[in-house]
Every structure is written in structure tokens, then in C-alpha cells.
Protein backbone atom coordinates (compact mmCIF):
# COMPACT_ATOMS: atom_id res chain seq x y z
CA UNK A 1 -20.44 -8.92 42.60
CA UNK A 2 -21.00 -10.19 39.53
CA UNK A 3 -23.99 -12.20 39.56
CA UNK A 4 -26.08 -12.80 36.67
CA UNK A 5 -29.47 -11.19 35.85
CA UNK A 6 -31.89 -14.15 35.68
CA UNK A 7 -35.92 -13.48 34.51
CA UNK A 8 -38.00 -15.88 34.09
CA UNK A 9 -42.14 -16.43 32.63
CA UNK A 10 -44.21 -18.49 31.83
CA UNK A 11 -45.74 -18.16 28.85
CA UNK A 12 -49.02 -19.68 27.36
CA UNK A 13 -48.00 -20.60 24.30
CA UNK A 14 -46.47 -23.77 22.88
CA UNK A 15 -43.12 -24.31 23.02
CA UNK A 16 -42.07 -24.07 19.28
CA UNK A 17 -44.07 -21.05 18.88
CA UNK A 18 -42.12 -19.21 21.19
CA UNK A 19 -38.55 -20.40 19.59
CA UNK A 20 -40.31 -19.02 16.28
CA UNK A 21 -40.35 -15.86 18.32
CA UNK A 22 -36.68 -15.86 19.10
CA UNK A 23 -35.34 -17.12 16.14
CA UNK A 24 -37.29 -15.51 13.14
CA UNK A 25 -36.09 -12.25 12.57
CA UNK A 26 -39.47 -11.03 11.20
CA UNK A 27 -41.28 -12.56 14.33
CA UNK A 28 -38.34 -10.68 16.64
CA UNK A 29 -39.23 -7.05 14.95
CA UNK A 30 -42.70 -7.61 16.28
CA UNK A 31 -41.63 -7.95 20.00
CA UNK A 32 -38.25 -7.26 20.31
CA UNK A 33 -35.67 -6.04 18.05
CA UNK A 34 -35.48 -5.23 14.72
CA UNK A 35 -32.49 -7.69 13.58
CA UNK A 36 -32.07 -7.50 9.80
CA UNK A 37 -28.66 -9.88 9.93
CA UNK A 38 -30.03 -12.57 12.17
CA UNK A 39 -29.56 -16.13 11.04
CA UNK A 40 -29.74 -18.89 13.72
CA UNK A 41 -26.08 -20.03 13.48
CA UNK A 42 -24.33 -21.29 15.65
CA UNK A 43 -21.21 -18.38 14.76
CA UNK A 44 -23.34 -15.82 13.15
CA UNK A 45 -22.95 -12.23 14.43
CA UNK A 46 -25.82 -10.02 14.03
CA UNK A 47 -25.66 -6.23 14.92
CA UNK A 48 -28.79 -4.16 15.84
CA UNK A 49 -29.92 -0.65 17.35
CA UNK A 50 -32.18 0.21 20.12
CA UNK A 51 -35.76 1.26 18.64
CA UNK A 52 -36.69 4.88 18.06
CA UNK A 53 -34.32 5.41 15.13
CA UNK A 54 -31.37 7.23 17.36
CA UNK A 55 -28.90 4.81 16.98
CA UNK A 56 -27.06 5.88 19.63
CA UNK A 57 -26.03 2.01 21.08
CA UNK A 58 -24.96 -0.48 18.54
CA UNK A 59 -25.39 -3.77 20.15
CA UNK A 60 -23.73 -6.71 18.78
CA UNK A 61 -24.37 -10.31 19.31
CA UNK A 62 -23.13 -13.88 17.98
CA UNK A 63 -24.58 -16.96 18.64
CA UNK A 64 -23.02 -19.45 20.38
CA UNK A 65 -25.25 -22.50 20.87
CA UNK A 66 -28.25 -23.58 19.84
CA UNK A 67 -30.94 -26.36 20.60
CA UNK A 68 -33.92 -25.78 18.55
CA UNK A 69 -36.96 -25.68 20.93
CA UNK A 70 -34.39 -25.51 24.57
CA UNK A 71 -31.74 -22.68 24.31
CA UNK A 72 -30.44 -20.07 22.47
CA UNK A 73 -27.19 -18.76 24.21
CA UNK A 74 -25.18 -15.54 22.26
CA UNK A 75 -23.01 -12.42 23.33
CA UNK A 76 -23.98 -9.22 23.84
CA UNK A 77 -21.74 -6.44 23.17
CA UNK A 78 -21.45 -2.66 22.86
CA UNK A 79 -18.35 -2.27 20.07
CA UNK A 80 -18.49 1.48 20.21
CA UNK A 81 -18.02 1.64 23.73
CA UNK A 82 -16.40 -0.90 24.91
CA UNK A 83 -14.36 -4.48 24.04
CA UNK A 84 -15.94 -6.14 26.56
CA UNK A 85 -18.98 -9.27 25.94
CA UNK A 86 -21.84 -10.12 28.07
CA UNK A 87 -23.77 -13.48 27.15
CA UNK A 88 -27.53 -13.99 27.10
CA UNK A 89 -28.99 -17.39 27.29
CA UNK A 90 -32.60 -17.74 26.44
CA UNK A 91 -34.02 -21.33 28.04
CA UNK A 92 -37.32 -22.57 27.18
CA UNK A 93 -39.04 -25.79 29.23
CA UNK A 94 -42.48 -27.23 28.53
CA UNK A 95 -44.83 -26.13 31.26
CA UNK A 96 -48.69 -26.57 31.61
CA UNK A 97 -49.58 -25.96 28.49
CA UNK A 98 -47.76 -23.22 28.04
CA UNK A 99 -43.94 -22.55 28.03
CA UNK A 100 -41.21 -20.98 30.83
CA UNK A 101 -39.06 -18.74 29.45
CA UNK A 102 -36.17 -18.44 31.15
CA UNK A 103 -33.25 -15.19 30.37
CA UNK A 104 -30.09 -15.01 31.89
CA UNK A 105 -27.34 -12.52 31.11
CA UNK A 106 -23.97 -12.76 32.77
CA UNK A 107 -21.07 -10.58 33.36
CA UNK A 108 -22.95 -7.17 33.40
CA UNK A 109 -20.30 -6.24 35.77
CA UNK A 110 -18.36 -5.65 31.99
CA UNK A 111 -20.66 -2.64 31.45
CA UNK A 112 -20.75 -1.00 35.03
CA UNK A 113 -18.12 2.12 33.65
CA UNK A 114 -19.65 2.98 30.60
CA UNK A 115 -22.60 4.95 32.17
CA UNK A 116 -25.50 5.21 33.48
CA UNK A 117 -27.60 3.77 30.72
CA UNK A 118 -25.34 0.84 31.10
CA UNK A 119 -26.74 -0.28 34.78
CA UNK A 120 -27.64 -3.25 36.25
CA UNK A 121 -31.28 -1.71 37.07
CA UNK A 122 -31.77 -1.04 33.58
CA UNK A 123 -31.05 -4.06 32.10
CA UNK A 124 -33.11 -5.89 34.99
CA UNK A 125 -36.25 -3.37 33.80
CA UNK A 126 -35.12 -3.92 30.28
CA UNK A 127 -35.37 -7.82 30.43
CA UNK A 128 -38.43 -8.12 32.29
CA UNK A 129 -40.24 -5.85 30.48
CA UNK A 130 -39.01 -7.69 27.16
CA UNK A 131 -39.69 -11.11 28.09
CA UNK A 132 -42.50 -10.80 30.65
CA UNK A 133 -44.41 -7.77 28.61
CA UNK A 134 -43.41 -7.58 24.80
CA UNK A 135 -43.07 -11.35 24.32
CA UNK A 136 -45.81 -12.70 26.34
CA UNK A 137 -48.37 -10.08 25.19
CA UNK A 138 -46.91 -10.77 21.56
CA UNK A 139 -47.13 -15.13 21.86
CA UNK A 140 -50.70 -14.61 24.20
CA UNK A 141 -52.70 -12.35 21.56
């Protein structure tokens, strides 16, 4: 069963504002992570830990396309657990005067051995409390 996670908002806030908010790496500290080696490039790998200052999971991403103001579609890897790549695609569409935000990650199945921190439920609560709470609070203030 490996069927993507898909979460989806709508966000009231114009549509370049919010691909400010996923492509700025000072805008992304703010709501998301805190990506010191992010350039949007198509190619560019940028490496990042969960906040808190633990360090315990190194995520890695690169990007693989990119449509200014539409999508933003990159891996999304563990390197010190596992070889194995997800992909996260970030859609954005113009909706009544606001913006829908659409997130999908696929093959999650990738990470279903590597623990319990790895689950499916926790990247569903991850991603829907990242898009629909820490991004749309962040963009709506």
C-alpha cells in the first residue's frame, strides 16, 4: 500500500507570497525549517535538522523541478538511516483570493522499517500541521 500522503489548504494569501514562503530560506526558518543551504535549483541538495537543536534526523532533500509560482517538487531522505528517497511536491493554484496549497509526498512505504518515528501517522500529523498551521498562520498574520 503505498499510496501517497496528499494535504491540501487554502490559504489567504496571494499566490507569490506563499512561493516566497517556500523558496526563501529566511522566510522557511519562520514557519518551517531552518535550511541554511537552500537555493531554488533545480539540482541543489540542501540538508537540514528537525527543530529543538537534537539533531537526531538529518533530512536531506534536492530539488527536482521547479515552476516559480506552481510547484516545487524535491526528495526527501534520511542518509543516516537509510538509502532510500521519498519526494515532496508542493502545488500552489490561484483560489479566491487566496491560494491552495497543495503537499504530496510519495513512497513513505521507503521509511516504514526504520521506526516508529518514521510512520505514516506522523508524517500525515507532521504535514498538516506544517502546511495547514505553521504556514497559514505564518502567510495570514
Amino acid at each position: 500500500m503505498n499510496t501517497p500522503i496528499t494535504v491540501q489548504y487554502k490559504i489567504n494569501a496571494p499566490i507569490e507570497k506563499v512561493w516566497k514562503a517556500l523558496t526563501d530560506k529566511n522566510e522557511m526558518k519562520s514557519w518551517y525549517f531552518d535550511i541554511q543551504d537552500f537555493e531554488p535549483n533545480v539540482g541543489q541538495i540542501f540538508n537540514f535538522y528537525e527543530p529543538g537543536g537534537e539533531n537526531k534526523y538529518h533530512h536531506q532533500g534536492e530539488i527536482l523541478e521547479m515552476i516559480p509560482n506552481q510547484k516545487l517538487k524535491h526528495t526527501w531522505s534520511y542518509p543516516d538511516f537509510s538509502d532510500l528517497k521519498t519526494t515532496v511536491t508542493w502545488e500552489l493554484q490561484p483560489e479566491d483570493n487566496g491560494t491552495s496549497v497543495k503537499l504530496t509526498h510519495e513512497d513513505i512505504d521507503h521509511f516504514k522499517d526504520l521506526g516508529e518515528g518514521f510512520s505514516r501517522e506522523n508524517f500525515i500529523g507532521g504535514w498538516n500541521s506544517i502546511v495547514g498551521q505553521s504556514l497559514k498562520e505564518y502567510l495570514e498574520k
